[in-house]
Protein backbone atom coordinates (compact mmCIF):
# COMPACT_ATOMS: atom_id res chain seq x y z
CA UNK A 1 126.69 125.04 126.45
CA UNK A 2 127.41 128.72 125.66
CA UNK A 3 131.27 129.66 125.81
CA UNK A 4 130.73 132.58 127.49
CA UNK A 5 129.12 130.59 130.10
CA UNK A 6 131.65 128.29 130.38
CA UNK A 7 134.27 131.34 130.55
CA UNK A 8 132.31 132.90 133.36
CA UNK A 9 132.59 129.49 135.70
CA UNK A 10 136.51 128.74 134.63
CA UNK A 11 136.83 132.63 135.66
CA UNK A 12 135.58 132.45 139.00
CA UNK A 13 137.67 128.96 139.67
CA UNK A 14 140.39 130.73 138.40
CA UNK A 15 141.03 132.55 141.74
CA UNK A 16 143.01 130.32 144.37
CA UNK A 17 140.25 131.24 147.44
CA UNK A 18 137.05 130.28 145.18
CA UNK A 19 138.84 127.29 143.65
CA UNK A 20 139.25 126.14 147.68
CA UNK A 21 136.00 127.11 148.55
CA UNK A 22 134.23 125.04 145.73
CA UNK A 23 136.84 122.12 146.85
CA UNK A 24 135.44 121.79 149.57
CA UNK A 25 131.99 122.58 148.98
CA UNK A 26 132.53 119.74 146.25
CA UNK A 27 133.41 117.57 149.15
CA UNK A 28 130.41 118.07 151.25
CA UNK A 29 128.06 116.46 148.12
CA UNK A 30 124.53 117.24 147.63
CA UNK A 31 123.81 117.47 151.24
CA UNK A 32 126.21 120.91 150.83
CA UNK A 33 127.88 121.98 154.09
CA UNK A 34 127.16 125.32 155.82
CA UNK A 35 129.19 128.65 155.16
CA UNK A 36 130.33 128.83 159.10
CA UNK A 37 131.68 125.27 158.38
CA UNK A 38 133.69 126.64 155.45
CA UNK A 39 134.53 129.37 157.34
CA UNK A 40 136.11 127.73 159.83
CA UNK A 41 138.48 124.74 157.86
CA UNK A 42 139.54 127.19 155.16
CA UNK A 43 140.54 130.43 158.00
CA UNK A 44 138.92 133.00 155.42
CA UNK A 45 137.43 136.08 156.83
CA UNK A 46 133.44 136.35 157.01
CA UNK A 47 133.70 139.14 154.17
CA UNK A 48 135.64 137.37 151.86
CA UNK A 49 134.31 134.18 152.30
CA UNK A 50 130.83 135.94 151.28
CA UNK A 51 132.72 138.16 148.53
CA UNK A 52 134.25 134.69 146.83
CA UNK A 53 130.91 132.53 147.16
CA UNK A 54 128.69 135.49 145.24
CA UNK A 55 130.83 134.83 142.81
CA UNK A 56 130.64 131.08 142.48
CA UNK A 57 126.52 131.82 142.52
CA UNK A 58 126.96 134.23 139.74
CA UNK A 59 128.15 131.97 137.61
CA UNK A 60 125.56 129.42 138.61
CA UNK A 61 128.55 126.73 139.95
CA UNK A 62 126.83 127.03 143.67
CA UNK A 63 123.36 127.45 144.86
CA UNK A 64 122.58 128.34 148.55
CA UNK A 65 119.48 127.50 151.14
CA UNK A 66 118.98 128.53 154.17
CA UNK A 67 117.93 126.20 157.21
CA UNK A 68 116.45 128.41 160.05
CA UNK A 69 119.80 130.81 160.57
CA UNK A 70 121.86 128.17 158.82
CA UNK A 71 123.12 129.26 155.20
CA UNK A 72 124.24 126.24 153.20
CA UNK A 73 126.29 126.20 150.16
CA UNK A 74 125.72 123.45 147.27
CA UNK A 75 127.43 122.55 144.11
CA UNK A 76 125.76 122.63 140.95
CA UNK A 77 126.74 119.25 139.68
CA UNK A 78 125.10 119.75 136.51
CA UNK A 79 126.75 122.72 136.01
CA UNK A 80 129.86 121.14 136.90
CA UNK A 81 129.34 118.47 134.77
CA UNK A 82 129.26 120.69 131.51
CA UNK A 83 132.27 122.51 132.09
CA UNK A 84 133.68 119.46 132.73
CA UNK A 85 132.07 118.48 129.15
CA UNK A 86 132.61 121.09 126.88
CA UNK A 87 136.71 121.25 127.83
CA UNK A 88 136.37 117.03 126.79
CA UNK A 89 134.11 117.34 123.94
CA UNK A 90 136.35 117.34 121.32
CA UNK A 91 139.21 115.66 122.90
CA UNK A 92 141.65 114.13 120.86
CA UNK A 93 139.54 115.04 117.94
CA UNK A 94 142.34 115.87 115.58
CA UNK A 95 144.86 112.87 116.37
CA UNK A 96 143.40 111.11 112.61
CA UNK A 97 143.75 114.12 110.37
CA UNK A 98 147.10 114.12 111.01
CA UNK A 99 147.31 117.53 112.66
């Protein structure tokens, strides 16, 4: 995956309130859990709250769907998955040469 990508998702998780919010929302599993939920356990102002999960959406680590007047936040696990990936792909990579 593209390392600007990458940046832009390890960017937005890089601020404590998003990193809580996609916690949780990691938490909730595919099902997702709705923003008033979030709203609620994590005491974060409607405004914010909407501020901090444009961001995560931006850089494609959420998606949202609404149910009637239900809006419902998901994580992209694939997304997830490959920052997850490209900060392991080359673990220990250098431990033979003698580096």
């Amino acid at each position: 995956m593209d390392i600007e990508i990458i940046a832009k998702a390890l960017k937005e998780l890089g601020h404590p309130t998003r990193l809580a919010i996609f916690k949780r929302l990691v938490k909730s599993g595919k099902q997702g859990v709705a923003v008033g939920v979030v709203q609620e356990e994590l005491n974060v102002p409607g405004s914010t709250l909407s501020h901090h999960i444009s961001g995560l959406a931006s850089a494609g680590l959420i998606k949202q769907r609404r149910e009637g007047r239900v809006l419902y936040c998901v994580v992209e696990y694939e997304k997830l998955l490959c920052v997850i990936s490209f900060l392991q792909d080359e673990c220990c990579i250098d431990e033979g040469s003698g580096l």
